[in-house]
PDB file of N, CA and C in Angstrom:
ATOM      1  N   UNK A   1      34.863 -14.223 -37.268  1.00  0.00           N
ATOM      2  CA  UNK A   1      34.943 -13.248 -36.195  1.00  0.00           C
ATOM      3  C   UNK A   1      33.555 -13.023 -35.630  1.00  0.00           C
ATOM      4  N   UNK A   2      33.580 -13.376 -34.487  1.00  0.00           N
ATOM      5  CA  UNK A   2      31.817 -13.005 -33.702  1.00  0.00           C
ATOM      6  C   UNK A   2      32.331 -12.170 -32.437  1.00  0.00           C
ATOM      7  N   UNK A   3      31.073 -11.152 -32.736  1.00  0.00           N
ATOM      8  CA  UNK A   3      31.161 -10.054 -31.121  1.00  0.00           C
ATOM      9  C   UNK A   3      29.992 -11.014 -30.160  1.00  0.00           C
ATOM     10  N   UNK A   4      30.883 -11.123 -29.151  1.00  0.00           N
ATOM     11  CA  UNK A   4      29.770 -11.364 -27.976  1.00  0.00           C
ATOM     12  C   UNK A   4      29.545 -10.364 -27.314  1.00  0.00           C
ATOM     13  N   UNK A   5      28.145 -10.119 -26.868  1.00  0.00           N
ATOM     14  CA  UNK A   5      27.822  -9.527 -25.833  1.00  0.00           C
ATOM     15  C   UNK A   5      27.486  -9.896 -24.540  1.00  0.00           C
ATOM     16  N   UNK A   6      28.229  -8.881 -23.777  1.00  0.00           N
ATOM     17  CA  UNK A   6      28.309  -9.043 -22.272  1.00  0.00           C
ATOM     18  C   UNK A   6      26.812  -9.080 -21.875  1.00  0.00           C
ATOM     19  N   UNK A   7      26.607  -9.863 -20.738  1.00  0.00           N
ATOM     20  CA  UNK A   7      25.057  -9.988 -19.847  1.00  0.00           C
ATOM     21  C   UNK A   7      24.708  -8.643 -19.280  1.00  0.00           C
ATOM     22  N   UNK A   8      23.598  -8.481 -19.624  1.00  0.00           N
ATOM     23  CA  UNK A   8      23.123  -6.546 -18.885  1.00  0.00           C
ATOM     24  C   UNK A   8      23.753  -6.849 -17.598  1.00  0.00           C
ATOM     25  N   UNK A   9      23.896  -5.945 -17.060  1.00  0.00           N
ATOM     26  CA  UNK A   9      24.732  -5.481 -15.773  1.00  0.00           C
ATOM     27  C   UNK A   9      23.602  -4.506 -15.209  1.00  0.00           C
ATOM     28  N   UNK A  10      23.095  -4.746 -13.850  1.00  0.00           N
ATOM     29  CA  UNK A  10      22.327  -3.243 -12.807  1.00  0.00           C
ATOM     30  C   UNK A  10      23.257  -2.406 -12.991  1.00  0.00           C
ATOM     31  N   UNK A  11      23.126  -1.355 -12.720  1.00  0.00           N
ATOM     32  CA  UNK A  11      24.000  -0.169 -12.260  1.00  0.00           C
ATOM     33  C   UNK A  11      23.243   1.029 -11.355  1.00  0.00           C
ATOM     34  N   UNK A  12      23.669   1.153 -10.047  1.00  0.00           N
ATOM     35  CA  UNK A  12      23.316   1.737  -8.944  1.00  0.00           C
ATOM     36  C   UNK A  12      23.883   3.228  -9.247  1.00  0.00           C
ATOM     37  N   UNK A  13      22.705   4.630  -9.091  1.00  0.00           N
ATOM     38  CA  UNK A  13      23.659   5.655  -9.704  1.00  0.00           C
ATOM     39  C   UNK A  13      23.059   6.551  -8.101  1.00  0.00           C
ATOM     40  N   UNK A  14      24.135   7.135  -7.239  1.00  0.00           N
ATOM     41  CA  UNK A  14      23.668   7.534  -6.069  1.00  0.00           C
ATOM     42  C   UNK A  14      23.967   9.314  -6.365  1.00  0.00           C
ATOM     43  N   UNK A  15      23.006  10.102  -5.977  1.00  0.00           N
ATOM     44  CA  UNK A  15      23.521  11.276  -6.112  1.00  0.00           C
ATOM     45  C   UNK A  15      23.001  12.276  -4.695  1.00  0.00           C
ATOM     46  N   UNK A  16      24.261  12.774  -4.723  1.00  0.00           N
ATOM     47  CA  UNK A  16      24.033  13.602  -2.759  1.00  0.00           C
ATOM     48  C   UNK A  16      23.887  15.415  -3.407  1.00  0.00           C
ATOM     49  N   UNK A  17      22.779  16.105  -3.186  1.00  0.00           N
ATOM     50  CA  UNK A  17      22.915  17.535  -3.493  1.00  0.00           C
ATOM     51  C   UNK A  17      23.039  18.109  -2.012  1.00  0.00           C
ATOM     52  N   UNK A  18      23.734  18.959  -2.204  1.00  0.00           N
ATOM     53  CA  UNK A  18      24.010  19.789  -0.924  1.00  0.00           C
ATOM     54  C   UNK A  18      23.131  21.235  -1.112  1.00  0.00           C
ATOM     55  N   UNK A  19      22.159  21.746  -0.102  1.00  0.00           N
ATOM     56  CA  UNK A  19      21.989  22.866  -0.379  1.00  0.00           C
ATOM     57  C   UNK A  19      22.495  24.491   0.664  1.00  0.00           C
ATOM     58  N   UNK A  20      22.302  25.194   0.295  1.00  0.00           N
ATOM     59  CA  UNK A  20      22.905  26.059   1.150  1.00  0.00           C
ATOM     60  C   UNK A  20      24.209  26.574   1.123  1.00  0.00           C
ATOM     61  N   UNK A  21      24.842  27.135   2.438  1.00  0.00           N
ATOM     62  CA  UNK A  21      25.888  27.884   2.379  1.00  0.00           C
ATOM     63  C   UNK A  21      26.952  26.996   2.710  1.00  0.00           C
ATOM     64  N   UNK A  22      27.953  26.930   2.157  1.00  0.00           N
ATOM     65  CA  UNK A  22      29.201  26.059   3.146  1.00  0.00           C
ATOM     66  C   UNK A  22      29.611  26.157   4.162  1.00  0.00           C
ATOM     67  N   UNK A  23      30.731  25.546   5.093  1.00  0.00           N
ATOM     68  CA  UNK A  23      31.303  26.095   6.609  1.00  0.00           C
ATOM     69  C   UNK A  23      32.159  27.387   5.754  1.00  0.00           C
ATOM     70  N   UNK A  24      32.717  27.033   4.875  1.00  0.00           N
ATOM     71  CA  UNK A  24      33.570  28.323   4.465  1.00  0.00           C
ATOM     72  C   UNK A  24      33.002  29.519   4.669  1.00  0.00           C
ATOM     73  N   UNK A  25      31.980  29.926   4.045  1.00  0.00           N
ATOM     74  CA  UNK A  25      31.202  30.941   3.997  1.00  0.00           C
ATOM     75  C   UNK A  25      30.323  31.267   5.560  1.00  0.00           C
ATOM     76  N   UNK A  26      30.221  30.222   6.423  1.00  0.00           N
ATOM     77  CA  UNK A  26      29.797  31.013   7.560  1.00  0.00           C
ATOM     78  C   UNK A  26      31.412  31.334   8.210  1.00  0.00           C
ATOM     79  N   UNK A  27      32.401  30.632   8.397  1.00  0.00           N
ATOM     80  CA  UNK A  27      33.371  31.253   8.867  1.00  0.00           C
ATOM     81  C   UNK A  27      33.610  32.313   8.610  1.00  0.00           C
ATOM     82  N   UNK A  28      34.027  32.660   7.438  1.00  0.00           N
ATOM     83  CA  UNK A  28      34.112  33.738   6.671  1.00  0.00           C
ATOM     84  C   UNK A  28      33.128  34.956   7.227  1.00  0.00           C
ATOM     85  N   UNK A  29      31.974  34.566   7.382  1.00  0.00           N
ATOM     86  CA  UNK A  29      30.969  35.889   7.946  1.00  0.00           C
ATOM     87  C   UNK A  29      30.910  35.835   9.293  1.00  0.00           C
ATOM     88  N   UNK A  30      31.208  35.291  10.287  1.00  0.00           N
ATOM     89  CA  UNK A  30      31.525  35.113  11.514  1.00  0.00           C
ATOM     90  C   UNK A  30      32.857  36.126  11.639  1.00  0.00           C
ATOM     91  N   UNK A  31      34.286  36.158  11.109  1.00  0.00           N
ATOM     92  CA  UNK A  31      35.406  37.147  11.138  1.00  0.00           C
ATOM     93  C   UNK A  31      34.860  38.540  10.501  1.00  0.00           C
ATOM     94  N   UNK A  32      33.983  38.453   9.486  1.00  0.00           N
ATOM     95  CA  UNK A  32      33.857  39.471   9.008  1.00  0.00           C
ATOM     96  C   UNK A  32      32.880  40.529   9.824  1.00  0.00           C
ATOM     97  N   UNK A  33      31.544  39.812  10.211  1.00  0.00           N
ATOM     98  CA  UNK A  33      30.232  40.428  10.894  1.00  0.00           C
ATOM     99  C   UNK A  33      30.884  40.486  12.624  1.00  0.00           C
ATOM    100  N   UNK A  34      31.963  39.399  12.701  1.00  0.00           N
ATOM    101  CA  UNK A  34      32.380  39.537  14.439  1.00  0.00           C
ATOM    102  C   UNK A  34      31.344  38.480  14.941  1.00  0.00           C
ATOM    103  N   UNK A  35      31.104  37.957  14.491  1.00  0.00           N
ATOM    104  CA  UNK A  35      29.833  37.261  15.277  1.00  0.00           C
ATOM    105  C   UNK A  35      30.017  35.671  15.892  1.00  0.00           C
ATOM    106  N   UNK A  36      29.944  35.284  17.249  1.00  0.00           N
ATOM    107  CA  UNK A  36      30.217  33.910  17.820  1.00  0.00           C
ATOM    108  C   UNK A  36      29.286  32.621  17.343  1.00  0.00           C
ATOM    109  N   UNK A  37      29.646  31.863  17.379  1.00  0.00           N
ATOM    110  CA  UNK A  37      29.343  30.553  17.302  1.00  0.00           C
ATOM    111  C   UNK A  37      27.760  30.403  17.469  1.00  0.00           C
ATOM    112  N   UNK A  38      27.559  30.607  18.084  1.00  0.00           N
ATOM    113  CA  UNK A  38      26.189  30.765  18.487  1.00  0.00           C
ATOM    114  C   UNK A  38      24.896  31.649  17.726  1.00  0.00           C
ATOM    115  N   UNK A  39      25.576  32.872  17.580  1.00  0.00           N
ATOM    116  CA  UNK A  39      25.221  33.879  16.078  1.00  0.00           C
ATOM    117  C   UNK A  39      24.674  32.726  14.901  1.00  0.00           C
ATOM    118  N   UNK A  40      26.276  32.366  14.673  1.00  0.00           N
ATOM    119  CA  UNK A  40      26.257  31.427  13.494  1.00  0.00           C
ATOM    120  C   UNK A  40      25.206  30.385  13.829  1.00  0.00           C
ATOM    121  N   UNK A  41      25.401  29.913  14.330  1.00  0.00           N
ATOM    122  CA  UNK A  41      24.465  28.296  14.474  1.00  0.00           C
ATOM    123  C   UNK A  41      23.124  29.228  13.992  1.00  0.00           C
ATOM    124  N   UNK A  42      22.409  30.007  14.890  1.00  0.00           N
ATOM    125  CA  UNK A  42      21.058  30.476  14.650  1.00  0.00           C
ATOM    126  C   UNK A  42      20.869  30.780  12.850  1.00  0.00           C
ATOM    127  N   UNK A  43      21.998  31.636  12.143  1.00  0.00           N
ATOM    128  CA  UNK A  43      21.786  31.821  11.028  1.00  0.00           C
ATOM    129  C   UNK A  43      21.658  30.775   9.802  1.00  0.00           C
ATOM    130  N   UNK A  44      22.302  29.924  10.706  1.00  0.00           N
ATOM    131  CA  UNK A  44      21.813  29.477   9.848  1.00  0.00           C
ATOM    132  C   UNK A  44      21.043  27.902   9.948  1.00  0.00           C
ATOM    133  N   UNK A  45      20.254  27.661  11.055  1.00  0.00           N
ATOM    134  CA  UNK A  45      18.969  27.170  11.584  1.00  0.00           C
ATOM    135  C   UNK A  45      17.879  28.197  10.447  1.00  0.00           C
ATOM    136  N   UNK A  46      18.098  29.444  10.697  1.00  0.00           N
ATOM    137  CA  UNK A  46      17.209  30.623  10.157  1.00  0.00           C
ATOM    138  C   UNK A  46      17.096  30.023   8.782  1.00  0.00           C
ATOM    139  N   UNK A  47      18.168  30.177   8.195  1.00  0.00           N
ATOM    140  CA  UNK A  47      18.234  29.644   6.662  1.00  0.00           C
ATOM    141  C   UNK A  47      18.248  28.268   6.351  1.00  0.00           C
ATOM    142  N   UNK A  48      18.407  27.422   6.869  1.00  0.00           N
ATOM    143  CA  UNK A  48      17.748  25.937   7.261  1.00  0.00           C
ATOM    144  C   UNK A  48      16.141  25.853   6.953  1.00  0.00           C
ATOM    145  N   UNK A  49      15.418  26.904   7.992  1.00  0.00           N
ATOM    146  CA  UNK A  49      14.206  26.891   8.031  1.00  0.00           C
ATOM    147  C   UNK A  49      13.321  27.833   6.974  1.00  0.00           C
ATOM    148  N   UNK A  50      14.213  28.668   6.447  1.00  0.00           N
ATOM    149  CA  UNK A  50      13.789  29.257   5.509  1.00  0.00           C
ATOM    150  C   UNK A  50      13.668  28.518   4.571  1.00  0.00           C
ATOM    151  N   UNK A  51      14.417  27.529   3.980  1.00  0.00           N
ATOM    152  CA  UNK A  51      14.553  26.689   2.604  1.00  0.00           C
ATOM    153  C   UNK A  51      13.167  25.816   2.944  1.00  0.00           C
ATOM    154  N   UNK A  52      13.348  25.082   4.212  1.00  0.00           N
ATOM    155  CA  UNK A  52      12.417  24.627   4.337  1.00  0.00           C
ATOM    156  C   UNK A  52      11.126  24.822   4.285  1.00  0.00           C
ATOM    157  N   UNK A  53      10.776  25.909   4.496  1.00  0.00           N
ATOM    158  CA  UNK A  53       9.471  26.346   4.408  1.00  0.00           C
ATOM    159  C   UNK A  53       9.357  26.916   2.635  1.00  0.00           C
ATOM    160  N   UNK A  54      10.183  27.073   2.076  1.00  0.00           N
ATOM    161  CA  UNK A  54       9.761  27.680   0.533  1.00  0.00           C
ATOM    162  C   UNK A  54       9.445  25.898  -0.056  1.00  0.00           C
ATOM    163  N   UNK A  55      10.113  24.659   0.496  1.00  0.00           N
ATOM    164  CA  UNK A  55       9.787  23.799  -0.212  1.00  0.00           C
ATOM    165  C   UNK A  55       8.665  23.108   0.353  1.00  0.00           C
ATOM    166  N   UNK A  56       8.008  23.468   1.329  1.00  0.00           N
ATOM    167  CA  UNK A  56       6.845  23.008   1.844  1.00  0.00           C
ATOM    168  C   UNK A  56       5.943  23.845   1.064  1.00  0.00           C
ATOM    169  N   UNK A  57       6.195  25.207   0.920  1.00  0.00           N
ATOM    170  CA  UNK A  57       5.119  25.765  -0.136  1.00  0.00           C
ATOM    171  C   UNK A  57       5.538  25.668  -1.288  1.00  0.00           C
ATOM    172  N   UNK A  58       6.134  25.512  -1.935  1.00  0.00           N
ATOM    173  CA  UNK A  58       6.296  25.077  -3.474  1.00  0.00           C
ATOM    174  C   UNK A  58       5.651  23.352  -3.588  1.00  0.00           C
ATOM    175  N   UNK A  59       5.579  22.347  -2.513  1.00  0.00           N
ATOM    176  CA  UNK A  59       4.701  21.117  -2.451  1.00  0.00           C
ATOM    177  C   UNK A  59       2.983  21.471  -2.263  1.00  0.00           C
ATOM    178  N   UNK A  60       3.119  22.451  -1.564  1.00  0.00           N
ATOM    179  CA  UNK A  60       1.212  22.366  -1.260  1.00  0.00           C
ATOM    180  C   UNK A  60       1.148  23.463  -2.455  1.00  0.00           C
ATOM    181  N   UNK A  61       1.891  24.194  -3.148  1.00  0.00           N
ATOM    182  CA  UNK A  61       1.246  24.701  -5.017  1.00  0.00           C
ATOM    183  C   UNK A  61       1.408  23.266  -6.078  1.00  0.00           C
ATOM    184  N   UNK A  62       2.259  22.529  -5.541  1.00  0.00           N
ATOM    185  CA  UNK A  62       2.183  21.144  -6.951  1.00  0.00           C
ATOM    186  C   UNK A  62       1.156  20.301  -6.477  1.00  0.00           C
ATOM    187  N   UNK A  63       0.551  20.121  -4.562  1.00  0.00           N
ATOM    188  CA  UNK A  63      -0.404  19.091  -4.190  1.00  0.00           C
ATOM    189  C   UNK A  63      -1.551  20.015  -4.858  1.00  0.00           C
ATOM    190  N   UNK A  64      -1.960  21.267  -4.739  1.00  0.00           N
ATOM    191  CA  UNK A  64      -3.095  22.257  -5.278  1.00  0.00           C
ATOM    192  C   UNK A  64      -3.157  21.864  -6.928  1.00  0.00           C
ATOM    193  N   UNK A  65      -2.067  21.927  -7.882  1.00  0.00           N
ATOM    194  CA  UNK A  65      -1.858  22.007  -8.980  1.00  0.00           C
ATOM    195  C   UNK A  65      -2.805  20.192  -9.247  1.00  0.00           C
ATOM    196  N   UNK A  66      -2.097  19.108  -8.554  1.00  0.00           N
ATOM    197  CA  UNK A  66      -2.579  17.920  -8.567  1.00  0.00           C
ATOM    198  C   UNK A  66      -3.874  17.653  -8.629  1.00  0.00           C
ATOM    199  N   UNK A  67      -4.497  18.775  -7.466  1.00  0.00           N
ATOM    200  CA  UNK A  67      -6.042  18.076  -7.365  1.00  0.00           C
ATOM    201  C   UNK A  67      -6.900  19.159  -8.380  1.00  0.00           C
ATOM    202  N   UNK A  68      -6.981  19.971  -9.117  1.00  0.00           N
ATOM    203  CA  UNK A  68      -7.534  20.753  -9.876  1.00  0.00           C
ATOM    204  C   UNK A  68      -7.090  19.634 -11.130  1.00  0.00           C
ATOM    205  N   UNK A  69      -6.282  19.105 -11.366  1.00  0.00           N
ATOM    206  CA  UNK A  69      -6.147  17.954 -12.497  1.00  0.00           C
ATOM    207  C   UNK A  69      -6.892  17.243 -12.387  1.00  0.00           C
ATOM    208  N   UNK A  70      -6.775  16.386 -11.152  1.00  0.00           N
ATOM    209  CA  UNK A  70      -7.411  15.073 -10.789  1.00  0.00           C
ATOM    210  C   UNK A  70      -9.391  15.737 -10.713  1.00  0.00           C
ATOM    211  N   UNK A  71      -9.941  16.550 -10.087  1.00  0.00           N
ATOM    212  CA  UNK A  71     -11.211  16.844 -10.360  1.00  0.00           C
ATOM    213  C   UNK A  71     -11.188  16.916 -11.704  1.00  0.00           C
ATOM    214  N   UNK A  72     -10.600  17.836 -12.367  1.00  0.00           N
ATOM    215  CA  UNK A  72     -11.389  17.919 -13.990  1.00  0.00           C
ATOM    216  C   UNK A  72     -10.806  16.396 -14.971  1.00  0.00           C
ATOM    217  N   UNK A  73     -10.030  15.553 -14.330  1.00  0.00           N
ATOM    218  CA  UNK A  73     -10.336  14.368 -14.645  1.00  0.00           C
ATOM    219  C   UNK A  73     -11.369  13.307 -14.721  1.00  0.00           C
ATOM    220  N   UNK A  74     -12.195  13.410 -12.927  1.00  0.00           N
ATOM    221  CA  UNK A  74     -12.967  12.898 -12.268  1.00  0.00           C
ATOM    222  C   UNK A  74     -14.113  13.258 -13.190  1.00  0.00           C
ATOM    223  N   UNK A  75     -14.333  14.910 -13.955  1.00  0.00           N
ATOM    224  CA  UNK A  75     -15.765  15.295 -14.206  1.00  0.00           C
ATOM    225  C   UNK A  75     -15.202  15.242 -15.470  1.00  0.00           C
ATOM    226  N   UNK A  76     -14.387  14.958 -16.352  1.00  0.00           N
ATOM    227  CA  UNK A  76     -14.709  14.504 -17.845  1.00  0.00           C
ATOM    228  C   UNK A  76     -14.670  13.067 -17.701  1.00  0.00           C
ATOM    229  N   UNK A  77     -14.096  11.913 -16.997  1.00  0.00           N
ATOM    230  CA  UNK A  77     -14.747  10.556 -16.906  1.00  0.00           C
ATOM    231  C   UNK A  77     -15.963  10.343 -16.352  1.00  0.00           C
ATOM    232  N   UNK A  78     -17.167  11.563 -15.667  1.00  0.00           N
ATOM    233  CA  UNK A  78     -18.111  10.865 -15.183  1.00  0.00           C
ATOM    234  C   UNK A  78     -19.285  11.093 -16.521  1.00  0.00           C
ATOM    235  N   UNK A  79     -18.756  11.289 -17.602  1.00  0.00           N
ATOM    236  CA  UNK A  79     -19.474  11.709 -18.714  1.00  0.00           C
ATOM    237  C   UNK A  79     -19.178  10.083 -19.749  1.00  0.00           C
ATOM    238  N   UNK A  80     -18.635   9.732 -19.604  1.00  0.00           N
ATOM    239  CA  UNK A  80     -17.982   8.653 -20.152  1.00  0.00           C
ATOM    240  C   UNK A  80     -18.912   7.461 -20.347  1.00  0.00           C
ATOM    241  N   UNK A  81     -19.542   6.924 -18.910  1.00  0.00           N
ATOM    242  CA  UNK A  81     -20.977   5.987 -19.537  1.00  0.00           C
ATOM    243  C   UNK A  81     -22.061   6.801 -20.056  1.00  0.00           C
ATOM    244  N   UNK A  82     -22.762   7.847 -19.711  1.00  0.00           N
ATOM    245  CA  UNK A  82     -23.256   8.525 -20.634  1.00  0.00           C
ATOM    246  C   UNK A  82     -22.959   8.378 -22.102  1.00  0.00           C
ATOM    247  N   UNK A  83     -21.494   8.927 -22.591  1.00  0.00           N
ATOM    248  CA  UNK A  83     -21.290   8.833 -24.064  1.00  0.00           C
ATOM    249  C   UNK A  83     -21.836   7.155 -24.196  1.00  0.00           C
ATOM    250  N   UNK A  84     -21.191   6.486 -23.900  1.00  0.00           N
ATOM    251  CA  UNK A  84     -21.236   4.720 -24.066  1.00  0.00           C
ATOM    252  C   UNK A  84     -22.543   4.502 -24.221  1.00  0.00           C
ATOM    253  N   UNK A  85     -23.325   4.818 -23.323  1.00  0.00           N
ATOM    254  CA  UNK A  85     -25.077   4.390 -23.270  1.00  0.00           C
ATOM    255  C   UNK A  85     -25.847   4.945 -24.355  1.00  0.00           C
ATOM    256  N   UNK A  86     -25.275   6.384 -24.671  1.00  0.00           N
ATOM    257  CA  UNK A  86     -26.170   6.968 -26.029  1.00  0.00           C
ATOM    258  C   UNK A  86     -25.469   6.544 -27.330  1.00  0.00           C
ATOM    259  N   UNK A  87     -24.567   6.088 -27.271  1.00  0.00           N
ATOM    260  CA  UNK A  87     -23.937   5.454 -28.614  1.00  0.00           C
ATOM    261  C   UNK A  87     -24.474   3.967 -28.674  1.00  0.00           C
ATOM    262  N   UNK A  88     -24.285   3.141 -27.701  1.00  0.00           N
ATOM    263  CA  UNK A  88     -25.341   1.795 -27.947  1.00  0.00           C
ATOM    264  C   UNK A  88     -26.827   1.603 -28.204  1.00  0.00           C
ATOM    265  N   UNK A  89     -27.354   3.386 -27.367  1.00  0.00           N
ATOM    266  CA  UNK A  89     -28.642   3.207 -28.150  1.00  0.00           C
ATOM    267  C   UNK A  89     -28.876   3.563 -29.137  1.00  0.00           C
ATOM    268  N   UNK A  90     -28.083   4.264 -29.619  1.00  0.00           N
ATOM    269  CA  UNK A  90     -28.227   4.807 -31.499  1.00  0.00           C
ATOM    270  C   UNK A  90     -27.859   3.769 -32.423  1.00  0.00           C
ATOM    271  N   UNK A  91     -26.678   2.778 -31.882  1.00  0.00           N
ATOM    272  CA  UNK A  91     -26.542   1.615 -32.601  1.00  0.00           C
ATOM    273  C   UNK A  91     -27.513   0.491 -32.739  1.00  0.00           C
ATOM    274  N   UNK A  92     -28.400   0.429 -31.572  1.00  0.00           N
ATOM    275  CA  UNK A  92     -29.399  -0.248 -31.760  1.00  0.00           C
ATOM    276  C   UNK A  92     -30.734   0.057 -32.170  1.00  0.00           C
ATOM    277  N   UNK A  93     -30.761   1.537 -32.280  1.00  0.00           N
ATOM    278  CA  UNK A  93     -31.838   1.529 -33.256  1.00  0.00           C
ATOM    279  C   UNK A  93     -31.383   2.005 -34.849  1.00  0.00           C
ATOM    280  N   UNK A  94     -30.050   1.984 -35.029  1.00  0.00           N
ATOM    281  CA  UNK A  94     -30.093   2.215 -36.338  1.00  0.00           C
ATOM    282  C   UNK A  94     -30.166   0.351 -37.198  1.00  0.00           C
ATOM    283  N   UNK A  95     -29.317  -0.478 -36.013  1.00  0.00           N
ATOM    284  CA  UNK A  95     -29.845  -1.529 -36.489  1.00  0.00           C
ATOM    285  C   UNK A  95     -31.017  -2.211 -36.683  1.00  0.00           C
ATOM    286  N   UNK A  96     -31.864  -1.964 -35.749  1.00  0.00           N
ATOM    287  CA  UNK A  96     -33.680  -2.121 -35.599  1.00  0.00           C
ATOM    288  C   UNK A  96     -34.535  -1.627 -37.355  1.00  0.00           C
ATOM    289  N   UNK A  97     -33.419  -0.560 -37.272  1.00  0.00           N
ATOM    290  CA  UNK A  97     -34.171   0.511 -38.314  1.00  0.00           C
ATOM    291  C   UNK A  97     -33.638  -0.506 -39.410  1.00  0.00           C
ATOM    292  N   UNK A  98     -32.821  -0.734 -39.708  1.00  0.00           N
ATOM    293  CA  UNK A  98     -31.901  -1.408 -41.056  1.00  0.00           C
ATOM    294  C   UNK A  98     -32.220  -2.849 -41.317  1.00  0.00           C
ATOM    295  N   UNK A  99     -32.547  -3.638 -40.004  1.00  0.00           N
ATOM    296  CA  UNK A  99     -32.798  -5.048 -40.008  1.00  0.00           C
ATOM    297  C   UNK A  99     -34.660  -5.599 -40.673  1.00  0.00           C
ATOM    298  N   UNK A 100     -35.653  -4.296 -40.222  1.00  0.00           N
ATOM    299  CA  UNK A 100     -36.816  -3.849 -40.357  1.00  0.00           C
ATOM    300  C   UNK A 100     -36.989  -3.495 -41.847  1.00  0.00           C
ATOM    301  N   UNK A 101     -36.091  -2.876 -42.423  1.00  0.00           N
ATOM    302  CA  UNK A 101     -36.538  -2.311 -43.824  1.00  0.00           C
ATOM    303  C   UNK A 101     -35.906  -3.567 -44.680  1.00  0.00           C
ATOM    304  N   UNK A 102     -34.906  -4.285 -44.289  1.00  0.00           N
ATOM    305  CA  UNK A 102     -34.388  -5.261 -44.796  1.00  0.00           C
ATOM    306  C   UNK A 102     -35.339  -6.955 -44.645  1.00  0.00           C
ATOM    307  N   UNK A 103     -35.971  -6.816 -43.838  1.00  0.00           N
ATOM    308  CA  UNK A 103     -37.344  -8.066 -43.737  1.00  0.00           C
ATOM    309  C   UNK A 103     -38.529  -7.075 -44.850  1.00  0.00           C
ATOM    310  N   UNK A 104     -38.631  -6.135 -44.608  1.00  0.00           N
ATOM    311  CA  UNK A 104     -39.784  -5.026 -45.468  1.00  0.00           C
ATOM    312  C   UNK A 104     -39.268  -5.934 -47.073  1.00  0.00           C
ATOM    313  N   UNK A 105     -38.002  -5.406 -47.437  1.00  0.00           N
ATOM    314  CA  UNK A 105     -37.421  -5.346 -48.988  1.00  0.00           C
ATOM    315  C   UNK A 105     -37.621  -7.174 -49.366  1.00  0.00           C
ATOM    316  N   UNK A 106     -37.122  -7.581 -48.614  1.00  0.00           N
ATOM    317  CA  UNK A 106     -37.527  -9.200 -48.383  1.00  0.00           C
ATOM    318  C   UNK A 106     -38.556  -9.797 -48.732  1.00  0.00           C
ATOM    319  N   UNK A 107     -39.263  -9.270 -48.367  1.00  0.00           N
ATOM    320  CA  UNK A 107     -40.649  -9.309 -48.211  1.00  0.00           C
ATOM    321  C   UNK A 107     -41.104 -10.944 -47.162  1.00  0.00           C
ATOM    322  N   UNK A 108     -40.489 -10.432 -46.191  1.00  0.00           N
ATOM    323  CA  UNK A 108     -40.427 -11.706 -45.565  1.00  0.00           C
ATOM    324  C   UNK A 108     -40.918 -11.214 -44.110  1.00  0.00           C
ATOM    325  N   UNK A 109     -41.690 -10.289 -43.991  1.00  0.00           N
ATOM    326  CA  UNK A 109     -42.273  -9.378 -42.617  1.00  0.00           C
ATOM    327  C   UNK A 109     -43.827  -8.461 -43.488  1.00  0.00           C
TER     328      UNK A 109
END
């Protein structure tokens, strides 16, 4: 008895969010408030533009949030050859130092 397995397969996953009020709910407040077609349309342009503008400012607090990352990224990597340069020179003089006492012990210097 052998299981075969099937060849991976893509799979396309599409998803539609709706935001806002439904037609139900402006009809509904149109009989209730009395208000024409026109009422309606504006209210909800209004609330159209309202959403819109909370997600334009909720983007320029995550683009703000972004670049306060990205600088204190920028200024702990510009420290980075620094570290590198004072660690190769300590390695090379601890080897200087070690290679020196080791011709000394030698007695071959």
């Amino acid at each position: 008895f052998q299981l075969k397995q099937a060849p991976p397969q893509a799979v396309a996953l599409t998803v539609q969010l709706r935001t806002g009020h439904s037609d139900k709910y402006y009809k509904e407040l149109a009989e209730k408030e009395n208000m024409n077609a026109l009422e309606i349309m504006s209210l909800r342009l209004d609330e159209d533009l309202t959403a819109v503008i909370s997600e334009a400012d909720y983007m320029k607090g995550r683009e703000v949030d972004f670049h306060a990352v990205s600088e204190g990224i920028n200024s702990d990597s510009s420290w980075w050859p620094v570290f590198q340069i004072v660690t190769l020179l300590v390695t090379g003089v601890c080897q200087v130092r070690y290679l020196k006492n080791f011709f000394k012990s030698k007695k071959l210097v």
